[in-house]
Protein backbone atom coordinates (compact mmCIF):
# COMPACT_ATOMS: atom_id res chain seq x y z
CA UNK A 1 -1.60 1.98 -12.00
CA UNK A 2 -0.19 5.14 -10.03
CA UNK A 3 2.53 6.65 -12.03
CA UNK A 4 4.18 7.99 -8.37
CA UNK A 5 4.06 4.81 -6.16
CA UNK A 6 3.11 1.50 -8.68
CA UNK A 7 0.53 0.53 -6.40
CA UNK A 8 -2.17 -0.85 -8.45
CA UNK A 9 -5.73 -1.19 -6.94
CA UNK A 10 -7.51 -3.98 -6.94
CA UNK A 11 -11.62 -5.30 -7.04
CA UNK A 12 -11.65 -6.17 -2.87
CA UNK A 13 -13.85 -8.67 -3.13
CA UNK A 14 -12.65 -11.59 -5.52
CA UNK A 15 -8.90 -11.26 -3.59
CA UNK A 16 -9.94 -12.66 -0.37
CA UNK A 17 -7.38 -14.76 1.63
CA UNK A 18 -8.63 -18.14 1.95
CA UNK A 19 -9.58 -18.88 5.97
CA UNK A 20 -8.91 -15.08 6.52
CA UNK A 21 -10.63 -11.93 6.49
CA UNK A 22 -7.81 -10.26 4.74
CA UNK A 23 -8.08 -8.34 1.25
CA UNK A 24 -5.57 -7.30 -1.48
CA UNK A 25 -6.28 -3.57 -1.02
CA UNK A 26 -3.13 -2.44 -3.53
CA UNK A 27 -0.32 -4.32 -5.68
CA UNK A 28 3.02 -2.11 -5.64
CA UNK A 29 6.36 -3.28 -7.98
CA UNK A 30 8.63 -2.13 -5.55
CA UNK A 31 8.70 -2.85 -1.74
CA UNK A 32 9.42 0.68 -0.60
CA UNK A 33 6.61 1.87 -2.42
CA UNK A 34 4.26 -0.79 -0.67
CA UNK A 35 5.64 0.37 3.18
CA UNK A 36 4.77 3.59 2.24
CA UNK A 37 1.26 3.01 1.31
CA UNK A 38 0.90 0.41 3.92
CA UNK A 39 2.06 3.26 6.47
CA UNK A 40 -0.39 5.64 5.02
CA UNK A 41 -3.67 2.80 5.86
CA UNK A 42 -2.04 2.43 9.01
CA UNK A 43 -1.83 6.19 9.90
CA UNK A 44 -5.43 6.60 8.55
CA UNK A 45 -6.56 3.79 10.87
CA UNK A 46 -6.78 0.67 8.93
CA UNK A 47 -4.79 -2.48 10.12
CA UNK A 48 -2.52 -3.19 7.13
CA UNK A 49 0.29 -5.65 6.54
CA UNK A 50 2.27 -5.86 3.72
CA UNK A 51 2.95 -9.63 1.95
CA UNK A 52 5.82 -10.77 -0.51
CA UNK A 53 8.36 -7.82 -0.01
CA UNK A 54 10.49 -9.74 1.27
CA UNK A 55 10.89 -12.08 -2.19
CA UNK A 56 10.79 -9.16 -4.05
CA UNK A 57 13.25 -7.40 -2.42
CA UNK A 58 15.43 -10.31 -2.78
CA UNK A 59 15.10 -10.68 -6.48
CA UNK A 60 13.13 -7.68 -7.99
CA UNK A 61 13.04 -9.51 -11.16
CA UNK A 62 10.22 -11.75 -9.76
CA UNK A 63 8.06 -9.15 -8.75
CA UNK A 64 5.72 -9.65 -12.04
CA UNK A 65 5.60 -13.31 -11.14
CA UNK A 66 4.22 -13.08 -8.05
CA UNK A 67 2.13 -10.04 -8.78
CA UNK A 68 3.81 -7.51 -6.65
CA UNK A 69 4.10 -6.74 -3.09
CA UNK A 70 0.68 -7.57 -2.00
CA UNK A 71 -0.88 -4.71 0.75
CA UNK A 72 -3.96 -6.34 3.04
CA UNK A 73 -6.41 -5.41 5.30
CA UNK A 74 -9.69 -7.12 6.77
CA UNK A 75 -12.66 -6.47 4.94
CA UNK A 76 -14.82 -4.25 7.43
CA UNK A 77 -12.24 -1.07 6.50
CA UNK A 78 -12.38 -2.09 2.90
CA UNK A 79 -14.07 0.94 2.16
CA UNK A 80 -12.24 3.44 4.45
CA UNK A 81 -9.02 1.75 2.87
CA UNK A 82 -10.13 2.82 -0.81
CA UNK A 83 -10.72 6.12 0.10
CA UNK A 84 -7.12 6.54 1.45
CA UNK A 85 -5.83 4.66 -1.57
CA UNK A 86 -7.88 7.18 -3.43
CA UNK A 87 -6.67 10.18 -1.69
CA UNK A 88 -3.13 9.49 -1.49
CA UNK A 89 -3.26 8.31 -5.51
CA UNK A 90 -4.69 12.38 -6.25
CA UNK A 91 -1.50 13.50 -4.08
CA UNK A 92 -3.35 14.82 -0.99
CA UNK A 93 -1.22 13.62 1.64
CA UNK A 94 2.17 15.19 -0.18
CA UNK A 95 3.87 18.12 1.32
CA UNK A 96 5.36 21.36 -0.37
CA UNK A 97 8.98 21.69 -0.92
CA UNK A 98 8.59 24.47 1.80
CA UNK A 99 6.65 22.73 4.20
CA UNK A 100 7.95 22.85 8.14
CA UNK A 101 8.29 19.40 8.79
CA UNK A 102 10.11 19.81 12.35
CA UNK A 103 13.89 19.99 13.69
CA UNK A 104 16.22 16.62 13.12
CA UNK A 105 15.86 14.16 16.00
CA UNK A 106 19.67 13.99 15.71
């Protein structure tokens, strides 16, 4: 498990979706957490969704029931979807305290 988000990764292939071509790429205890990873796939170019955040977020207590918030994507960017897992696990994609990240949109 990653000690910064909670997302916990997972063997692809024995979580397919029954009748789908969707895999559990990550597990994360806390819903935020799983947007954020699921925004990371999405900005690296795999199609992810996120599943079960909202019964988590309702009662976090039964987040170890159902396993987490469940993160898919279809199994032809499996691999592409590990190695952003990967990367964003080692803290690749985190900025500096210093970092220019733009003016406010306010």
């Amino acid at each position: 498990m990653d000690e910064v988000s909670g997302a916990v990764a997972a063997p692809f292939a024995s979580l397919q979706l029954e009748g789908r071509d969707l895999f559990v790429v990550a597990r994360c205890m806390v819903p935020t957490d799983a947007w954020l990873l699921r925004g990371v796939l999405v900005a690296g170019g795999v199609p992810a969704v996120v599943a079960d955040a909202n019964h988590v977020q309702a009662d976090l207590l039964i987040a170890p029931a159902l396993g987490g918030v469940r993160i898919l994507a279809p199994g032809s960017y499996l691999a592409q979807a590990a190695d952003i897992i990967a990367a964003f696990e080692r803290g690749e994609f985190a900025l500096d305290d210093d970092a220019d990240v733009g003016a406010p949109l306010v």
